[in-house]
N, C-alpha and C. Protein backbone atom coordinates (compact mmCIF):
# COMPACT_ATOMS: atom_id res chain seq x y z
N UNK A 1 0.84 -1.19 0.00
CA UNK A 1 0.00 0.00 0.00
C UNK A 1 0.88 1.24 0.00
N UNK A 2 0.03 2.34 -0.64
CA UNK A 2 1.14 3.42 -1.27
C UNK A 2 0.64 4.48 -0.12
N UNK A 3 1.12 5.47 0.27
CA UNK A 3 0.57 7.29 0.99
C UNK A 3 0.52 7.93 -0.34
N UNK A 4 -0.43 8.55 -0.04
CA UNK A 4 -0.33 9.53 -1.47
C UNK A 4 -0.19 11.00 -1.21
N UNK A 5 -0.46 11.93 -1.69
CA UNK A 5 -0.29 13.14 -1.03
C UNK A 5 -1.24 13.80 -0.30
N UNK A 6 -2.52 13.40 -0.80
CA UNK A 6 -3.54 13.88 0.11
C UNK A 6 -3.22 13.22 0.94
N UNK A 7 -3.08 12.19 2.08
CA UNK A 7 -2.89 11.37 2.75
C UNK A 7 -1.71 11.83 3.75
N UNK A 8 -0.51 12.54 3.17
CA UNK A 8 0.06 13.35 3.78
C UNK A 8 0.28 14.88 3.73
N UNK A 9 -1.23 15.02 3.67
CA UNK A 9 -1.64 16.71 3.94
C UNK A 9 -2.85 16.69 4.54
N UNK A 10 -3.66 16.35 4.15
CA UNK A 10 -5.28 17.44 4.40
C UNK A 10 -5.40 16.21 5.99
N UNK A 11 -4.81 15.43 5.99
CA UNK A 11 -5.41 14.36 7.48
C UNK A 11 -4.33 15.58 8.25
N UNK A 12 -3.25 15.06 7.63
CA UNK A 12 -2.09 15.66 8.65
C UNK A 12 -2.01 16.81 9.18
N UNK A 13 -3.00 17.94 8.24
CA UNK A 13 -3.06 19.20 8.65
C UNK A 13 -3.72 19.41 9.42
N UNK A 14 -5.13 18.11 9.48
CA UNK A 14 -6.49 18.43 10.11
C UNK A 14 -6.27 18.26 11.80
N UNK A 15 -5.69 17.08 11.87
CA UNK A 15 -5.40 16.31 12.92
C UNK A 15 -4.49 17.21 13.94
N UNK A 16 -3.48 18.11 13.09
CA UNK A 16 -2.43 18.71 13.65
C UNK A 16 -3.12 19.94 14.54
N UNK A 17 -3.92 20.62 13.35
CA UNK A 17 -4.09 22.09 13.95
C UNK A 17 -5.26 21.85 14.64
N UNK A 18 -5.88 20.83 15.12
CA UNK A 18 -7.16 20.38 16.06
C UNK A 18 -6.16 20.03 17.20
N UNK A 19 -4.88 19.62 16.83
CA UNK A 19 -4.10 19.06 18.56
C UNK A 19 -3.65 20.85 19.20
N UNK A 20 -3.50 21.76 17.91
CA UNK A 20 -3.05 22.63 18.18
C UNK A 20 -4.01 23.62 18.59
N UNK A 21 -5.28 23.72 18.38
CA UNK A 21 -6.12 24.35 18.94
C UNK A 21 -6.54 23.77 20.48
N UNK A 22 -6.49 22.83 20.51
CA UNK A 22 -7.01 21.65 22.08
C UNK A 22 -6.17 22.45 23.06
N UNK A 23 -3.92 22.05 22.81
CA UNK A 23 -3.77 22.98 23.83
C UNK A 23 -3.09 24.14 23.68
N UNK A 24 -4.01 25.32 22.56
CA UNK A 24 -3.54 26.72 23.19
C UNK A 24 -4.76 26.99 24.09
N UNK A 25 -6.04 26.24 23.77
CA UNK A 25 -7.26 26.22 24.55
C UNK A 25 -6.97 26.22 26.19
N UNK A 26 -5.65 24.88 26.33
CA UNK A 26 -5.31 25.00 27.69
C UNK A 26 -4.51 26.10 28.35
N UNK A 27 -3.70 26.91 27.19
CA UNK A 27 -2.79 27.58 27.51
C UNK A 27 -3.25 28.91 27.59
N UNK A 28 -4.56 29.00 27.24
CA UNK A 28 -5.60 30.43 27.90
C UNK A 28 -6.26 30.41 28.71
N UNK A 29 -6.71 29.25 29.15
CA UNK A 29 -7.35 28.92 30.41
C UNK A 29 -6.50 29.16 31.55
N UNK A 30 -5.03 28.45 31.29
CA UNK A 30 -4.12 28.72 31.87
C UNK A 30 -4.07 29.81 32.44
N UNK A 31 -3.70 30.75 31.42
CA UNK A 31 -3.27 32.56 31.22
C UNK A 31 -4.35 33.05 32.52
N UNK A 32 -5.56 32.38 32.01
CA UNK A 32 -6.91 33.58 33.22
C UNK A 32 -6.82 32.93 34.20
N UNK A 33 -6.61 31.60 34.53
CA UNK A 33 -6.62 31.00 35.72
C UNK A 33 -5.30 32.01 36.74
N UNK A 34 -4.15 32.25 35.86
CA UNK A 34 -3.28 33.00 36.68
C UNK A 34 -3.21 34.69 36.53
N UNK A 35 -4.08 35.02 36.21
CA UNK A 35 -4.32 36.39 35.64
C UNK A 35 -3.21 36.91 34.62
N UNK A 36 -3.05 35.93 33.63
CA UNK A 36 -2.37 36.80 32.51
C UNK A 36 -2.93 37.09 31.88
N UNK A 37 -3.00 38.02 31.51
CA UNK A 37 -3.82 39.08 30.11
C UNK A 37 -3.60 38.25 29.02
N UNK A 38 -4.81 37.89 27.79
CA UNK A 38 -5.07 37.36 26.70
C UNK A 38 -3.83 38.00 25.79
N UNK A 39 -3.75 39.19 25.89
CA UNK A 39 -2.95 40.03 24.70
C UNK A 39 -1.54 39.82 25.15
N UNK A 40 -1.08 39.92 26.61
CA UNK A 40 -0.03 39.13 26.98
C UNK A 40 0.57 37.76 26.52
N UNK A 41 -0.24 36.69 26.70
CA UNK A 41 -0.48 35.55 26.62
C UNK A 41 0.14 35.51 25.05
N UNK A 42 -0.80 35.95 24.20
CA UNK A 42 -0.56 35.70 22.74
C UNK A 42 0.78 36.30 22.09
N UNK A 43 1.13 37.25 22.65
CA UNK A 43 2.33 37.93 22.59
C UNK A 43 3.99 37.15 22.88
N UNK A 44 3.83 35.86 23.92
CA UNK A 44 5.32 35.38 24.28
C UNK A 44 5.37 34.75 23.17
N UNK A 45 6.99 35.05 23.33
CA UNK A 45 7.70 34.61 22.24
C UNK A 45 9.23 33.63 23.07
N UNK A 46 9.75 32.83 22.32
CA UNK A 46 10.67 31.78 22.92
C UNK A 46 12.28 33.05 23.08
N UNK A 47 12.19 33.52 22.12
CA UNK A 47 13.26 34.05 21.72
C UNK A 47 12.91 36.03 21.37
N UNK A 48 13.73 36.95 21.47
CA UNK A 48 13.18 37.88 20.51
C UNK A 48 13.16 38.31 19.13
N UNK A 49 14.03 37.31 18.64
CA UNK A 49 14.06 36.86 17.19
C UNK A 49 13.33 35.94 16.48
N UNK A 50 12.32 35.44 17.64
CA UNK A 50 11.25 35.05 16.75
C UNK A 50 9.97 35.44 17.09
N UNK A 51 8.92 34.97 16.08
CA UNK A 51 7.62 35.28 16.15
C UNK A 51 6.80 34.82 17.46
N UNK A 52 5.89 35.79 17.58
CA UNK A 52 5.12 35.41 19.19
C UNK A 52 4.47 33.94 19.03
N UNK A 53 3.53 33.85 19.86
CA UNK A 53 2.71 32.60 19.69
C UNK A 53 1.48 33.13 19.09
N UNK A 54 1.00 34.30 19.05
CA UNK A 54 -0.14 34.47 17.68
C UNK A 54 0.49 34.06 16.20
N UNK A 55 1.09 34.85 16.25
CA UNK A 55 1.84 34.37 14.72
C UNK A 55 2.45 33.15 14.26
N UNK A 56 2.86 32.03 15.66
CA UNK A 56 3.21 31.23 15.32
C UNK A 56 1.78 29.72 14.88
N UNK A 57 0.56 30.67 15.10
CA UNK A 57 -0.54 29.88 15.47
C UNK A 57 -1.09 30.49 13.36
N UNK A 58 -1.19 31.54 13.30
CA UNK A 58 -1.03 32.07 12.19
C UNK A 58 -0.49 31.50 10.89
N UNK A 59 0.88 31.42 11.12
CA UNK A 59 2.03 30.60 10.04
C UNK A 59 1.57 28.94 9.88
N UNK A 60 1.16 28.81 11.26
CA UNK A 60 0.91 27.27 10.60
C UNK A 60 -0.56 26.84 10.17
N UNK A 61 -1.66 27.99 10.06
CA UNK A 61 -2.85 27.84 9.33
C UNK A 61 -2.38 28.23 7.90
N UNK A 62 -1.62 28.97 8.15
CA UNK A 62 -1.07 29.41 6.41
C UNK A 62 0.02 28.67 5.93
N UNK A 63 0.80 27.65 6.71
CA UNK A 63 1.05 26.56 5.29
C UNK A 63 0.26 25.82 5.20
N UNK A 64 -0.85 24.85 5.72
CA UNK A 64 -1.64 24.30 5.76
C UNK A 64 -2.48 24.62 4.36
N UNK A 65 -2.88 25.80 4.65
CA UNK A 65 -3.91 26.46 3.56
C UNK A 65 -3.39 26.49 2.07
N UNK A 66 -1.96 26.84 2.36
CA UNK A 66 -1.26 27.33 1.18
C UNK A 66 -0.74 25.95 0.65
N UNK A 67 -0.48 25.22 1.11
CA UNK A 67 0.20 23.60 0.84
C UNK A 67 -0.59 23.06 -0.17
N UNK A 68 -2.47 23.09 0.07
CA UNK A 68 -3.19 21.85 -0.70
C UNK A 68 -3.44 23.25 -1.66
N UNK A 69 -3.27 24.48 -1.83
CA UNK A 69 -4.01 25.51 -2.88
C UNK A 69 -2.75 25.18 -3.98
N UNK A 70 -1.42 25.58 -3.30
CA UNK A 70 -0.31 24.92 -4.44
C UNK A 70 0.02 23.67 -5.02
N UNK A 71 -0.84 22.43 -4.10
CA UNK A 71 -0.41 20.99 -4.82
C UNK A 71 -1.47 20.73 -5.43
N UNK A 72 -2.84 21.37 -5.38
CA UNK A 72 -3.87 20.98 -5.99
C UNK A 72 -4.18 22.24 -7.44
N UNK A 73 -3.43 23.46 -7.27
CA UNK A 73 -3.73 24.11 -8.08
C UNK A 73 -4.94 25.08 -8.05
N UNK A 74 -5.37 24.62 -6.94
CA UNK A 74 -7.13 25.44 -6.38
C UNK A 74 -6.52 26.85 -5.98
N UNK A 75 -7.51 27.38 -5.88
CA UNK A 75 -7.58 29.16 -5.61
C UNK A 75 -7.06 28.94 -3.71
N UNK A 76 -6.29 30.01 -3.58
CA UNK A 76 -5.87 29.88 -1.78
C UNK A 76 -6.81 30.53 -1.50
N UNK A 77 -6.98 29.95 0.01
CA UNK A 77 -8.03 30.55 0.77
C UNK A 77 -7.30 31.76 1.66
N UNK A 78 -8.37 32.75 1.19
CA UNK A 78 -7.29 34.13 1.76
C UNK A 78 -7.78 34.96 3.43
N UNK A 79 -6.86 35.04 4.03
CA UNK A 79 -7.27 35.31 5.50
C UNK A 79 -5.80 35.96 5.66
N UNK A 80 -6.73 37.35 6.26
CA UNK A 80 -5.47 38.61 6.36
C UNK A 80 -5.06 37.68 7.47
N UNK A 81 -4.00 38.16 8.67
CA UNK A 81 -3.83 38.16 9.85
C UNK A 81 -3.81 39.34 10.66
N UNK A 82 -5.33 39.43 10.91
CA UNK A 82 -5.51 40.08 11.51
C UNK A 82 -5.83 39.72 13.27
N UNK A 83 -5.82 38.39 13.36
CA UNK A 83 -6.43 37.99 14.82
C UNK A 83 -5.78 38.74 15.76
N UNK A 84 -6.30 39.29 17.13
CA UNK A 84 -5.72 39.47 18.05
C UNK A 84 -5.94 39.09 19.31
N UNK A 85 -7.68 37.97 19.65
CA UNK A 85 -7.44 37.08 20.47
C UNK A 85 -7.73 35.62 19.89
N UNK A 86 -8.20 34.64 21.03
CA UNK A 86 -8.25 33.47 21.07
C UNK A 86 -8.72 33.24 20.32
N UNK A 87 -10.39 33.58 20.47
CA UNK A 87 -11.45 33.50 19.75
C UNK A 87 -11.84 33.74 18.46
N UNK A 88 -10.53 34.80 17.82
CA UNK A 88 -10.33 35.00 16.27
C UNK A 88 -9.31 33.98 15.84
N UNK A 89 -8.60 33.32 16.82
CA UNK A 89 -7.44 32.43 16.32
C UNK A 89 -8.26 31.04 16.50
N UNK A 90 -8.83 30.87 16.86
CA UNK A 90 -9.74 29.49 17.26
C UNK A 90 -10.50 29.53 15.90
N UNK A 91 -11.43 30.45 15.48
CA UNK A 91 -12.19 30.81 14.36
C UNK A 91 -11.71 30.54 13.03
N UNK A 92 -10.20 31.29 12.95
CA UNK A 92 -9.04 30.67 11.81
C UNK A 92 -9.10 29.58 11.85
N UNK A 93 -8.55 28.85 12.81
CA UNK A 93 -7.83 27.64 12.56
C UNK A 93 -9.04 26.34 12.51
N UNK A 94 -10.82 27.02 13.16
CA UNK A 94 -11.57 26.23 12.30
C UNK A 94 -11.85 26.38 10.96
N UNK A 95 -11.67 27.40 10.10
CA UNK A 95 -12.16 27.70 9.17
C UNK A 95 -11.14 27.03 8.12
N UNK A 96 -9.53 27.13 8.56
CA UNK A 96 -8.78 26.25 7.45
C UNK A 96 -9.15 24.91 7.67
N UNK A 97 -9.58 24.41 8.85
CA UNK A 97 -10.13 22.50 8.77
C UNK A 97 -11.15 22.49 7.93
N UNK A 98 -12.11 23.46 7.99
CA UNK A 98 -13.08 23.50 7.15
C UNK A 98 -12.44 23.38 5.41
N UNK A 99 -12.31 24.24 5.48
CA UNK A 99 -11.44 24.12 4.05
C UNK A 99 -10.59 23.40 3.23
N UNK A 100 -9.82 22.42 4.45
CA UNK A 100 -8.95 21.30 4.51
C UNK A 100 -10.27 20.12 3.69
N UNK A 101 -11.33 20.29 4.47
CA UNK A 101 -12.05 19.03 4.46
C UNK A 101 -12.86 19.50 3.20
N UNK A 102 -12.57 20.15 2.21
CA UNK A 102 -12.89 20.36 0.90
C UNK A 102 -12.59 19.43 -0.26
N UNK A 103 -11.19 19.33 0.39
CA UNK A 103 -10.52 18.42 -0.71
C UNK A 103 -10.56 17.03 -0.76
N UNK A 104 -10.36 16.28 -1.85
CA UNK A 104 -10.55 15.28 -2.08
C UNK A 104 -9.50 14.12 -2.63
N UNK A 105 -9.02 12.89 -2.65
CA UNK A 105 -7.53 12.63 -2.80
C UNK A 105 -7.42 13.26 -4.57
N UNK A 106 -8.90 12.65 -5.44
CA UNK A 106 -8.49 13.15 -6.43
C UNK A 106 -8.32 14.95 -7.24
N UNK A 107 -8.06 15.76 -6.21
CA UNK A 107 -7.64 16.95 -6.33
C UNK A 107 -6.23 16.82 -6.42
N UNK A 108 -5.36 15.78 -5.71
CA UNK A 108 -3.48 15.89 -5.57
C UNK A 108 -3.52 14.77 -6.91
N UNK A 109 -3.89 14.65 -7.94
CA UNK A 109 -3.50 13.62 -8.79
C UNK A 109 -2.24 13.70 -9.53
N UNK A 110 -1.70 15.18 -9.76
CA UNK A 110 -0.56 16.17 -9.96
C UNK A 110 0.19 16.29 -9.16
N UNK A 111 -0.61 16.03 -7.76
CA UNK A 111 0.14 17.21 -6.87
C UNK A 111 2.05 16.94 -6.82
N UNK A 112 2.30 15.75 -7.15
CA UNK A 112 4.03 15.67 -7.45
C UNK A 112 4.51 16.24 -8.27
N UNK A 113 3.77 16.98 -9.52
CA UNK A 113 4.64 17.15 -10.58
C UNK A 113 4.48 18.57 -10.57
N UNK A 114 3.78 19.89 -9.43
CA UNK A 114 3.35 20.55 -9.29
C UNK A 114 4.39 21.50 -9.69
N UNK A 115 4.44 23.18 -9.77
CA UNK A 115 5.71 23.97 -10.14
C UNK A 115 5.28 24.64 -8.54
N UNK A 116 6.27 24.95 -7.91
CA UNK A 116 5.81 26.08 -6.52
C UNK A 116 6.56 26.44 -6.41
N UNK A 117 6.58 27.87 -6.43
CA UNK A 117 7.16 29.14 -6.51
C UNK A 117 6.73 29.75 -5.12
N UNK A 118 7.93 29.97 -4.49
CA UNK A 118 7.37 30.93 -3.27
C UNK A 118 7.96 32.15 -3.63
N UNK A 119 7.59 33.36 -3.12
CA UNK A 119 8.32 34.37 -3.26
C UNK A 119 9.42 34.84 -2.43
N UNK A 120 9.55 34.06 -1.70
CA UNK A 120 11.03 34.08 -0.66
C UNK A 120 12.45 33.34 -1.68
N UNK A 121 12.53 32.37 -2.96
CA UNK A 121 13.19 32.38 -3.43
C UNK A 121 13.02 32.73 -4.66
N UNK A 122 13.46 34.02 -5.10
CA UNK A 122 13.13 33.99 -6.63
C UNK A 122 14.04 33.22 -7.97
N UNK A 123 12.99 33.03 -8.97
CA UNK A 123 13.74 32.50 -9.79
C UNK A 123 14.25 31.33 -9.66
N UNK A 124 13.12 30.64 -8.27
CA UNK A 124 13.54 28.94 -8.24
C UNK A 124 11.84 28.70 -8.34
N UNK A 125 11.82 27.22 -7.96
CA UNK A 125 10.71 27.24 -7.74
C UNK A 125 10.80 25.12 -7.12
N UNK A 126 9.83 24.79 -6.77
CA UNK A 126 10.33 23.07 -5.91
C UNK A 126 8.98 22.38 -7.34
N UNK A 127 9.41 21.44 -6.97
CA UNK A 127 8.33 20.03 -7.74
C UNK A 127 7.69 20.50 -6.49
N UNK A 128 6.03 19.83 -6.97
CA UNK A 128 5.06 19.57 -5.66
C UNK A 128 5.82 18.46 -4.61
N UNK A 129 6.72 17.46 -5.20
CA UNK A 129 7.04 16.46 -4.07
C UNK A 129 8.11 17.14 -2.97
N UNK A 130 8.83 17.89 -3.80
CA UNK A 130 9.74 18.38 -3.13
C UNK A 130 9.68 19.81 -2.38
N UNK A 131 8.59 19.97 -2.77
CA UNK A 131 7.91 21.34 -1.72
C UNK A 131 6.90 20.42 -0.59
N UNK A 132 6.50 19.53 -0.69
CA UNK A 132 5.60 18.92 0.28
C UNK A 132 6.80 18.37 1.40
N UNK A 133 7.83 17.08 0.91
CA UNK A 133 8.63 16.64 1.82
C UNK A 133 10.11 17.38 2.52
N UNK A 134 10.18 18.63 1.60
CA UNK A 134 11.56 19.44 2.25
C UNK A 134 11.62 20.71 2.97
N UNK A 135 10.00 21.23 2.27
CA UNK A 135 9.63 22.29 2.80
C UNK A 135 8.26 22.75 3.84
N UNK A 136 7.39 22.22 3.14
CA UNK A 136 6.10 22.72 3.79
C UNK A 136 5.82 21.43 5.28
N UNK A 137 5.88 20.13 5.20
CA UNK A 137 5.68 19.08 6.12
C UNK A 137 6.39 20.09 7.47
N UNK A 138 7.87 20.06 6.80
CA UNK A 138 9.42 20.30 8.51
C UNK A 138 8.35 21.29 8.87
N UNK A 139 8.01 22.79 7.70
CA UNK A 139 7.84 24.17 8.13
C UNK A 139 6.34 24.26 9.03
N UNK A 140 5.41 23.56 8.70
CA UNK A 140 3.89 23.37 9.50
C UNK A 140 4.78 23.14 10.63
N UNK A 141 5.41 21.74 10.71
CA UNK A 141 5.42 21.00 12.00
C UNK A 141 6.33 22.48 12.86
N UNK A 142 7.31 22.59 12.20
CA UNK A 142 8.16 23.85 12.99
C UNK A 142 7.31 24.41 13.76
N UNK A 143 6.33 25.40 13.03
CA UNK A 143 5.42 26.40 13.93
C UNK A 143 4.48 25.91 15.11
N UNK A 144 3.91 24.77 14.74
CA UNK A 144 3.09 23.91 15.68
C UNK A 144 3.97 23.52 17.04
N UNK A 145 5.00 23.40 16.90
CA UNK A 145 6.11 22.98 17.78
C UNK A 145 6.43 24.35 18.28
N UNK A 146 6.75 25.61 17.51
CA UNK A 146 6.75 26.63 18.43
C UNK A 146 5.76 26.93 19.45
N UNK A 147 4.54 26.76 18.92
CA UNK A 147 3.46 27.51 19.33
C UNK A 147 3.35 26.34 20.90
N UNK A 148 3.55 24.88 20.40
CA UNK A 148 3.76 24.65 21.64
C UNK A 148 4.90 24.48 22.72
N UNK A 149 5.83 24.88 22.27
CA UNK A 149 7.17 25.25 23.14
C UNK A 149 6.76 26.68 24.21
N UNK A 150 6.26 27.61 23.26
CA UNK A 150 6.10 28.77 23.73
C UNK A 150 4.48 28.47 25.12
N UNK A 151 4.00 27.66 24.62
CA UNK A 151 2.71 27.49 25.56
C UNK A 151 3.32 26.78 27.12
N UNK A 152 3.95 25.70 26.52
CA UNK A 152 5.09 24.96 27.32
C UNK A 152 5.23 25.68 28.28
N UNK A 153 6.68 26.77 27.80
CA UNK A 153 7.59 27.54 28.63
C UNK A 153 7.05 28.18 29.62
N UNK A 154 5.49 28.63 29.28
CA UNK A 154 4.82 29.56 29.95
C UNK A 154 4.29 29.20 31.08
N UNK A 155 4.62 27.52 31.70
CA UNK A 155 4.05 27.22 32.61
C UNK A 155 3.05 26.17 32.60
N UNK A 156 2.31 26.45 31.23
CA UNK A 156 1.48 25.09 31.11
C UNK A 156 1.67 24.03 31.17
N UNK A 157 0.81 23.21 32.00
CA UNK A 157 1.25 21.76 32.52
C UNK A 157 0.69 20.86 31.06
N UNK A 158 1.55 20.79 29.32
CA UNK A 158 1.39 20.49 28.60
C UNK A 158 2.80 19.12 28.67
N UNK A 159 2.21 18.00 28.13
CA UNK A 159 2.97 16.98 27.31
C UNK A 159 2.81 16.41 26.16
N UNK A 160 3.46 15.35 25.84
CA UNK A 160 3.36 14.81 24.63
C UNK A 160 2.44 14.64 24.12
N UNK A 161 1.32 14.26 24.56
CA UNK A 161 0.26 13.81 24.71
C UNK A 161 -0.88 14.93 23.69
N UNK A 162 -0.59 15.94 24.66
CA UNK A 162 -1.28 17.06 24.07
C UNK A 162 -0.74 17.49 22.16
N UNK A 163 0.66 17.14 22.29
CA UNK A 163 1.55 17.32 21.20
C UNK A 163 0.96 16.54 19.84
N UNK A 164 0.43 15.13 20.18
CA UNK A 164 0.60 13.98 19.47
C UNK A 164 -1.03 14.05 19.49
N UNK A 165 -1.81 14.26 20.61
CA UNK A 165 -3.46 14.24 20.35
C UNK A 165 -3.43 12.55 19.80
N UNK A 166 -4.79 12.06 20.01
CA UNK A 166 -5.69 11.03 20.05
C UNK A 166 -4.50 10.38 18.41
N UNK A 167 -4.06 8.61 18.86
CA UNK A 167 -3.54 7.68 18.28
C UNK A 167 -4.51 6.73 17.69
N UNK A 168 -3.71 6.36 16.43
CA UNK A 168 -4.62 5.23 15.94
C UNK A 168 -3.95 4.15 15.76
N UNK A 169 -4.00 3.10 16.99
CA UNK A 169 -4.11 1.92 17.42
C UNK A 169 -4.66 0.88 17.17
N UNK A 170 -3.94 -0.40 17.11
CA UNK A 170 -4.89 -1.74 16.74
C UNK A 170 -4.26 -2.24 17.16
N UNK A 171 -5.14 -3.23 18.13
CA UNK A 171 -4.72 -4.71 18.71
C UNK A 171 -3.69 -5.44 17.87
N UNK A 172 -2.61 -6.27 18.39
CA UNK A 172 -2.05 -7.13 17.61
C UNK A 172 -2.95 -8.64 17.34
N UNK A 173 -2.06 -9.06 16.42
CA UNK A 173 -3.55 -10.20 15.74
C UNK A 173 -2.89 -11.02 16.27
N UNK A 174 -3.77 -12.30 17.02
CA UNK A 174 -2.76 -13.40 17.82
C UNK A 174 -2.63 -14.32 17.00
């Protein structure tokens, strides 16, 4: 049995940014349980050279979005970033599952032989395979991993668990 590309996108995205909404959910509850301000909250950042945890919640609805619009060739789904609390970032990140769950495997029937051009390198551009496995997979997971490093650091009593969200398991056959 083969993975195909839908198979390693629209599940992987869905699954991801639902573990990733579950715990920034905890990591605002968190925030009011200890009286940190929402706008506080969304604001830490690991480093000051990098992006806060809004933006890092941000970046990874927008490769997500941008991943199946470039391997499928479909129109991107466009969403300024404008959020500035939970409840607009919760709203995003249902609205790209929504959108995720548009697609269909036979939309990626191309998606390997795809041309993607980002505008961060000009005058290159990746195959769809090689923008899915070198670039966009590491770069989602990156931000998701910030966003929960940064939730982490902050005190939240977060683990793997929360990281990895609900497994799919099967008995061994005796």
């Amino acid at each position: 049995m083969s993975i195909s590309y839908y198979d390693t996108t629209v599940p992987v995205f869905i699954k991801n940014l639902e573990n990733l909404k579950a715990f920034m959910a905890k990591g605002v509850a968190h925030a009011a349980q200890n009286s940190v301000a929402e706008t506080d909250f969304l604001a830490l950042q690991l480093s000051p050279d990098m992006f806060p945890l809004i933006r890092q919640i941000q970046i990874s609805t927008d490769n997500a979005k941008g991943a199946v619009a470039r391997l499928t060739g479909a129109t991107p789904l466009a969403l300024p970033d404008t959020e500035t609390t939970w409840a607009e970032l919760s709203a995003r990140v249902d609205t790209v599952i929504e959108h995720l769950r548009t697609f269909t495997p036979g939309h990626f029937e191309k998606a390997g032989e795809a041309e993607v051009s980002l505008p961060y390198f000009p005058g290159k551009y990746f195959t769809g395979h090689d923008y899915l496995v070198e670039y966009v997979l590491p770069n989602f997971f990156f931000h998701i991993n910030m966003a929960y490093a940064i939730i982490r650091s902050s005190g939240v009593p977060l683990g793997k668990g929360d990281y990895l969200g609900s497994l799919t398991l099967h008995d061994v056959k005796a």
